[in-house]
Protein backbone atom coordinates (compact mmCIF):
# COMPACT_ATOMS: atom_id res chain seq x y z
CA UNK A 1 4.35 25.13 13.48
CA UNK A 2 6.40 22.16 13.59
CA UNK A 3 6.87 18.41 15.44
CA UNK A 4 9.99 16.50 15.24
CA UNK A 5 9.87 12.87 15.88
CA UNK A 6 12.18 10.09 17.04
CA UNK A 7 11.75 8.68 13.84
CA UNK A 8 11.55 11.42 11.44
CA UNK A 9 12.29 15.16 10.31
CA UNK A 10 9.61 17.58 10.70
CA UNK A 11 6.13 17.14 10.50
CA UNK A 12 4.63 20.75 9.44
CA UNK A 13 1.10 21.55 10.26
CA UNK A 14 -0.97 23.10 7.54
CA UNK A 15 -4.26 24.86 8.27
CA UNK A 16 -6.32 23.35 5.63
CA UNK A 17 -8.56 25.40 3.39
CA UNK A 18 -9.98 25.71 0.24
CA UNK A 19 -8.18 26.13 -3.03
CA UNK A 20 -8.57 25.50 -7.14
CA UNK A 21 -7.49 21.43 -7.71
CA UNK A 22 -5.99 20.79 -10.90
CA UNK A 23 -5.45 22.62 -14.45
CA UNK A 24 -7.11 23.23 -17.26
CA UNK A 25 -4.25 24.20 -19.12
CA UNK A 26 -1.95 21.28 -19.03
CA UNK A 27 -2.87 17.50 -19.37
CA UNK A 28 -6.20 16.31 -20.16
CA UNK A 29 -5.76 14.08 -16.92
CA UNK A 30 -5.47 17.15 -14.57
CA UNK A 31 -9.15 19.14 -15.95
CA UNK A 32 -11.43 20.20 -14.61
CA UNK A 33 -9.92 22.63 -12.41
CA UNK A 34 -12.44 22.60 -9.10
CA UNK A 35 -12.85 24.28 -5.91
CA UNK A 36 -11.96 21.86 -3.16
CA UNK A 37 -11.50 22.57 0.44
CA UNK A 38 -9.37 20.24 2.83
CA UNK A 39 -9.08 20.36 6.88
CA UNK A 40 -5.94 20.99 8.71
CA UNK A 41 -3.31 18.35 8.47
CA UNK A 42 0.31 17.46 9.91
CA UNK A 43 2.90 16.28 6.74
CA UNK A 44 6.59 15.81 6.84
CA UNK A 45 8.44 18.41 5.47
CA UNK A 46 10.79 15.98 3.29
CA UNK A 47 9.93 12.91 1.41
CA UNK A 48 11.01 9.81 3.72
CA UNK A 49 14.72 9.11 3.29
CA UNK A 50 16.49 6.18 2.98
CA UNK A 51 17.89 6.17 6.78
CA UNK A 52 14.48 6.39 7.72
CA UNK A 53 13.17 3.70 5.71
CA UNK A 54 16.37 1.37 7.03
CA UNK A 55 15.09 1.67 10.77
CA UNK A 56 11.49 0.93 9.89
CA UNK A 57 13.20 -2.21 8.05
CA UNK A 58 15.43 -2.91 11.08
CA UNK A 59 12.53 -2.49 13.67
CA UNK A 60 10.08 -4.62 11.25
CA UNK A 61 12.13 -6.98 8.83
CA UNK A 62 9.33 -5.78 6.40
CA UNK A 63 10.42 -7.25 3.09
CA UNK A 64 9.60 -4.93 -0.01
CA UNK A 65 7.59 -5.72 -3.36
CA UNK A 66 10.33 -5.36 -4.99
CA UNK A 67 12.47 -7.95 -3.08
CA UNK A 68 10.17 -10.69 -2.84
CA UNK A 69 9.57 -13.64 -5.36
CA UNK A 70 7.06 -13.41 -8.17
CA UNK A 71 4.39 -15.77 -8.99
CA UNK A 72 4.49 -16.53 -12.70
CA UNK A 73 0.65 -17.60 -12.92
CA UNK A 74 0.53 -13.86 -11.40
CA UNK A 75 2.39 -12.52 -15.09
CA UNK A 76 1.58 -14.94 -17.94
CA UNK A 77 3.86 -14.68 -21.07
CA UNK A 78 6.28 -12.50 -19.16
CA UNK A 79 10.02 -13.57 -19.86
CA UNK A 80 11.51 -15.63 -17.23
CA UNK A 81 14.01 -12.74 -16.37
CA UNK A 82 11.35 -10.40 -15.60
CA UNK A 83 10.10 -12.56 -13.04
CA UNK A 84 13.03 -12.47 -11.14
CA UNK A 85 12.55 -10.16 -7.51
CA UNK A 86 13.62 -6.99 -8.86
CA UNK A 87 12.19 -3.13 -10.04
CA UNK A 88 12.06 -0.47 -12.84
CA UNK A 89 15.37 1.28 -13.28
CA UNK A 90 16.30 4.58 -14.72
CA UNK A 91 19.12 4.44 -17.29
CA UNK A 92 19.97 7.42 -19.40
CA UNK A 93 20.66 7.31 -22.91
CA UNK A 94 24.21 7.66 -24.97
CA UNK A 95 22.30 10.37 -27.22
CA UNK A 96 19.20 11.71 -28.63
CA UNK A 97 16.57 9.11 -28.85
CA UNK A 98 12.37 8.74 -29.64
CA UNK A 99 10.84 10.19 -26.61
CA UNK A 100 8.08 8.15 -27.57
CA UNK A 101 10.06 4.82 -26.65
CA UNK A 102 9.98 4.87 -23.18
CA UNK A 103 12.03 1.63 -23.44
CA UNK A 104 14.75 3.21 -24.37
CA UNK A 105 15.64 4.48 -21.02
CA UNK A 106 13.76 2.19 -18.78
CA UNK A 107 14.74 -1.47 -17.56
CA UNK A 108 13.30 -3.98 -15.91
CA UNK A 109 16.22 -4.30 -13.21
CA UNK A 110 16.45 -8.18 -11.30
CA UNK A 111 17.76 -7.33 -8.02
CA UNK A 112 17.04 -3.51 -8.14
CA UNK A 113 15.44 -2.37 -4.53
CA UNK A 114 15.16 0.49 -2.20
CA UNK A 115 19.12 -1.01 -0.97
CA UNK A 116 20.21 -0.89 -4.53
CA UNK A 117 18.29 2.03 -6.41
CA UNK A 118 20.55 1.13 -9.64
CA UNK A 119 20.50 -2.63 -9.25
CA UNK A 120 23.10 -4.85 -8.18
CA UNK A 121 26.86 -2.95 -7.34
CA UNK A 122 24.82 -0.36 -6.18
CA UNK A 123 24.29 0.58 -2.38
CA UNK A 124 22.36 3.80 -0.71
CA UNK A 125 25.76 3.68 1.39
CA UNK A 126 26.69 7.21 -0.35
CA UNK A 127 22.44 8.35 -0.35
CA UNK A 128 21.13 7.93 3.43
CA UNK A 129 19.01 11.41 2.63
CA UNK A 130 17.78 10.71 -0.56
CA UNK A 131 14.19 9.77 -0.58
CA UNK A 132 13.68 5.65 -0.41
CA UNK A 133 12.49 4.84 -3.84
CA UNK A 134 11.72 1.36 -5.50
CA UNK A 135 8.98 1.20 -2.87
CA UNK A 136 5.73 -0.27 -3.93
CA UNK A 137 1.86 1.58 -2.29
CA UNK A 138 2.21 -0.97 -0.04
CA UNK A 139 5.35 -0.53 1.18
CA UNK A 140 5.08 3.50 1.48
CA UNK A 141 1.92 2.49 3.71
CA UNK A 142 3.19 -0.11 5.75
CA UNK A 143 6.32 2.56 6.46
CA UNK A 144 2.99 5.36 7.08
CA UNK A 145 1.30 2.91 9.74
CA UNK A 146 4.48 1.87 11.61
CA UNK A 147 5.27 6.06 12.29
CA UNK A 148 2.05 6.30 13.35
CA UNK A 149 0.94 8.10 10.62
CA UNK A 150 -0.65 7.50 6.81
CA UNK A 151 0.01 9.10 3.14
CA UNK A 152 -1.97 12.17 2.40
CA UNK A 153 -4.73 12.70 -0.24
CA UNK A 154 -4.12 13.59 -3.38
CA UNK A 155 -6.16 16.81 -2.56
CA UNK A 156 -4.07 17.17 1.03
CA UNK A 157 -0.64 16.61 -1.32
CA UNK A 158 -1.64 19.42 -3.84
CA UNK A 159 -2.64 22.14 -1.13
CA UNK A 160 0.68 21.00 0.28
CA UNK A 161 2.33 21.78 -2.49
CA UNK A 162 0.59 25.10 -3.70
CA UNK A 163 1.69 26.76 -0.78
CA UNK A 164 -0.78 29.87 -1.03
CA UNK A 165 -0.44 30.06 -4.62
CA UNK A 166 -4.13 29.21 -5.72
CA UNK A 167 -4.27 28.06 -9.35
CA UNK A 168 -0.65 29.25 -10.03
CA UNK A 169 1.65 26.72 -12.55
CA UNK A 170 4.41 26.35 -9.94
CA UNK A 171 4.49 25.49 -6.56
CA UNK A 172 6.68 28.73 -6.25
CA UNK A 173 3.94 30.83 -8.70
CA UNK A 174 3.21 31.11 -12.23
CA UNK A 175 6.99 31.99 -13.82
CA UNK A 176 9.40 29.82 -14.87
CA UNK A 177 12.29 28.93 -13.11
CA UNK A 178 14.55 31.96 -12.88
CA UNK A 179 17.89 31.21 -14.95
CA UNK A 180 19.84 32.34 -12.04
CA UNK A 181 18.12 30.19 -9.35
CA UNK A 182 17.60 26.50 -8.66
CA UNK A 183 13.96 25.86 -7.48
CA UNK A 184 13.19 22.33 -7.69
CA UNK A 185 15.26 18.73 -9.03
CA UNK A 186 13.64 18.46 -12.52
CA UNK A 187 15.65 17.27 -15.95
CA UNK A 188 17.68 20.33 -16.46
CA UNK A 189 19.43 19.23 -20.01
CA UNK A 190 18.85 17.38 -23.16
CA UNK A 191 15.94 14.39 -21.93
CA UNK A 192 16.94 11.41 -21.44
CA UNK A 193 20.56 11.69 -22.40
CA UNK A 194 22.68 14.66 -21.30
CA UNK A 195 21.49 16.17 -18.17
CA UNK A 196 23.26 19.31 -16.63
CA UNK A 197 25.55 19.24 -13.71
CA UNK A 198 23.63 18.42 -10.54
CA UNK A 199 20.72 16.63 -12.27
CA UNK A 200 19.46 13.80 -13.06
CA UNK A 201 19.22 11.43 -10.42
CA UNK A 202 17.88 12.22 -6.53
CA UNK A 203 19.07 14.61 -4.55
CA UNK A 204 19.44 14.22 -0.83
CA UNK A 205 15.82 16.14 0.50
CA UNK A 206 16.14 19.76 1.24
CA UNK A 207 19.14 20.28 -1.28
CA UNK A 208 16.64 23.12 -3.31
CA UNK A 209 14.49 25.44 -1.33
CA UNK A 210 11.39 24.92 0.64
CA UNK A 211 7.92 26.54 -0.46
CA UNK A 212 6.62 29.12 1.60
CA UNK A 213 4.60 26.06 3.96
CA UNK A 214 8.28 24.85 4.88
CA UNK A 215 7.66 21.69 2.58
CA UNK A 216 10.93 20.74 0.38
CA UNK A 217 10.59 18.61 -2.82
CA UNK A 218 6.97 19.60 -3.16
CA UNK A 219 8.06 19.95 -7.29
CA UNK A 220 10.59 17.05 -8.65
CA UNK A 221 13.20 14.89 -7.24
CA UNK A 222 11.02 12.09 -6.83
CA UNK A 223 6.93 11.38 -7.55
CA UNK A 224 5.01 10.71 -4.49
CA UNK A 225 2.40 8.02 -3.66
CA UNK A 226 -0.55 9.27 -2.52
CA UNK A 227 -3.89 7.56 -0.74
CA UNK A 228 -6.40 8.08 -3.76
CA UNK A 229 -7.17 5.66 -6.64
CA UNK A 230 -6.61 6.95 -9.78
CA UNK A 231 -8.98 7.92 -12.76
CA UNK A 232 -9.62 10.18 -15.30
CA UNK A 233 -12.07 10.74 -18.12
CA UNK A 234 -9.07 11.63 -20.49
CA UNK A 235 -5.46 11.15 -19.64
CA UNK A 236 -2.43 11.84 -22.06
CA UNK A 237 0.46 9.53 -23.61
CA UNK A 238 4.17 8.48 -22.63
CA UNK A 239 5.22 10.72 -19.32
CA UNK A 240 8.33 9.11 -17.40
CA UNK A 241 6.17 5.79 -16.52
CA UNK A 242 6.36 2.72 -18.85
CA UNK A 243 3.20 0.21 -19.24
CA UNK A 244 3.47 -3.27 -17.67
CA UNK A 245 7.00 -2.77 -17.26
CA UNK A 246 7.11 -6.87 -16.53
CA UNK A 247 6.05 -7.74 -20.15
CA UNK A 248 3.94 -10.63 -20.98
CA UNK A 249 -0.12 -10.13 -20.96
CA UNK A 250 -0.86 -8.90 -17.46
CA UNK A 251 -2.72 -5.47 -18.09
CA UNK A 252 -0.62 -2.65 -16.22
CA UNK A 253 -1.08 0.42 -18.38
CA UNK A 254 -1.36 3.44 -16.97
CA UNK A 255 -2.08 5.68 -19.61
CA UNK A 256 -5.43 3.94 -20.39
CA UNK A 257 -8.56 5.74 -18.59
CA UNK A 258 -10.86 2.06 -18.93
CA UNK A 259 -10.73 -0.21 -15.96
CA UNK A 260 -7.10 -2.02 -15.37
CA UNK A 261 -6.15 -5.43 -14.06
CA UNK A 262 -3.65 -3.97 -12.00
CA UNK A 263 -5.49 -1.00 -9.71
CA UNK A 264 -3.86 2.21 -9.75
CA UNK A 265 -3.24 5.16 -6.97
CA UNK A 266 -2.36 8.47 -7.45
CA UNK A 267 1.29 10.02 -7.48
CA UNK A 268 2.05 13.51 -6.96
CA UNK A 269 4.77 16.34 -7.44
CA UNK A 270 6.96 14.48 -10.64
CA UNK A 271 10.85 13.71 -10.59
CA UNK A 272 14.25 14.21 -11.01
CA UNK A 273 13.02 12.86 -15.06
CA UNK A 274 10.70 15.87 -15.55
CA UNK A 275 11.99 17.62 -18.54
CA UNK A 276 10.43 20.80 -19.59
CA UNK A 277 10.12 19.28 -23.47
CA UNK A 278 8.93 16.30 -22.34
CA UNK A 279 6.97 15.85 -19.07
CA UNK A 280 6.48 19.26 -17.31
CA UNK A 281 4.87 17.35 -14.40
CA UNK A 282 6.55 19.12 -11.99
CA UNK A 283 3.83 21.23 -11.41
CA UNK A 284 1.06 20.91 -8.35
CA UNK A 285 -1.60 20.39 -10.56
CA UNK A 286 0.27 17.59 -12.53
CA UNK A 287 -0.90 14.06 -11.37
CA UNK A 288 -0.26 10.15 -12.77
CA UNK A 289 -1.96 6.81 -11.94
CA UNK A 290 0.89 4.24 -10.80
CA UNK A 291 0.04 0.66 -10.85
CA UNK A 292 0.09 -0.46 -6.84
CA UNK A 293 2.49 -3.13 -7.68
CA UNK A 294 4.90 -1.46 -8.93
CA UNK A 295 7.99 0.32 -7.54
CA UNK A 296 10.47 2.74 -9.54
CA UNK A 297 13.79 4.56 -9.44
CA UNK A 298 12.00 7.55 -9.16
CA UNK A 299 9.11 6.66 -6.72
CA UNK A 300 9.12 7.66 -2.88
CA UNK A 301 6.81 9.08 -0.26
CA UNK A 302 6.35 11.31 2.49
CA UNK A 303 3.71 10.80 5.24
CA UNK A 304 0.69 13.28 6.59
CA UNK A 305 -1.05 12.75 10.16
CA UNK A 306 -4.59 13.82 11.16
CA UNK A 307 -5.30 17.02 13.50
């Protein structure tokens, strides 16, 4: 069962039940795997685009994170260019490269926003149904309030995206990606230089197919905020998401498990960045801890509603 909106696509509504959260198997920061059970919920079928996000902007004349001024006392010892109004932006590399340097293919970007994704010269005039990215927690929840709505759990986001398939490594099951079929906008290539034809950047939502709960983009294309803070006993190295991408001695690490200056919420379901020899967080189970401040190139959101 569906609902459209004036506003936005469909909202699906999901039973609820009870399935296995997280993996034993993969990252340290996904174990244990648990039994959890979750009531019946309303989310939107697509991550929310940038159209949507312009009429919120036109309705509200919200101003994002990323496009308002920075405090310096807020960042002390970060260079004077990094404290310009701008985000983290994706830049692929001319050729093989330490996939341990995540600086290597991340920038801090002045003037990079949700209106230009790539900084300035760029424009989401050729991406109105790619997801809105470059959007901070509290941007994705100011967008979730004005629709009336909020952004799901992180348990609510992985029975989302399991469709049915309890405990399998895909949101479509446990096997691979078929050679013949395109399931989901992850790094399909040579990470982070050489990606094949079609990949690597967003995709307009529902370009690959939806899981079996009508949900598209429930694996890649862009990580998803969700409403839980984020911690973990253990939780592993590098991934797609650079520490305190603004430099200086602010504390924004999110690889650490310890207690950080900057708080940290959960985000779900990976990105277009997800490469299978490098961050195969793609996956349901798969889960990072994103510094609330903090906007990227490959960040959206999509919203849930109560029964």
């Amino acid at each position: 069962m569906s609902i459209t909106t004036g506003r936005q696509t469909d909202f699906i509504w999901l039973e609820g039940g009870e399935f296995t959260m997280g993996s034993n198997r993969h990252y340290p920061e996904e174990a244990p795997a648990h039994r959890v059970k979750v009531d019946g919920f309303w989310l939107n079928a697509t991550a929310t685009t940038n159209r949507e996000f312009a009429a919120f902007v036109r309705d509200t004349k919200y101003q994002t994170v990323a496009e308002r001024p920075l405090d310096a006392d807020d960042f002390p010892g970060a260079p004077a260019e990094n404290l310009l109004p701008g985000s983290m932006v994706f830049t692929g590399t001319s050729g093989p490269v330490d996939l341990a340097q995540l600086s290597q293919w991340w920038a801090w970007t002045p003037g990079a926003n949700w209106r230009r994704p790539l900084g300035p010269g760029s424009s989401i005039g050729t991406r109105p149904d790619h997801p809105v990215v470059h959007v901070a927690y509290e941007d994705a929840a100011a967008y979730a309030a004005w629709d009336g709505g909020r952004l799901p759990t992180e348990a609510e986001w992985e029975f989302a995206a399991r469709a049915g398939h309890d405990a399998a490594t895909f949101t479509w099951g446990n096997e691979p990606e078929p050679a013949d079929q395109k399931l989901a906008n992850y790094w399909h290539g040579d990470f982070p230089w050489r990606a094949a034809t079609g990949y690597g950047s967003t995709a307009s939502v529902g370009s690959f197919p939806a899981n079996q709960f009508g949900l598209y983009d429930m694996a890649g294309n862009v990580w998803e905020w969700t409403d839980d803070w984020y911690a973990a006993h253990e939780s592993s190295a590098g991934c797609c998401m650079p520490n305190n991408p603004r430099g200086g001695n602010k504390q924004s690490s999110i690889d650490l498990a310890e207690p950080v200056a900057i708080p940290r919420k959960v985000v779900k379901g990976g990105s277009f960045l997800c490469a299978d020899n490098y961050c195969q967080r793609y996956r349901p189970a798969a889960r990072r801890g994103q510094a609330i401040d903090t906007g990227m190139s490959h960040i959206g959101f999509r919203i849930a509603r109560g029964a």
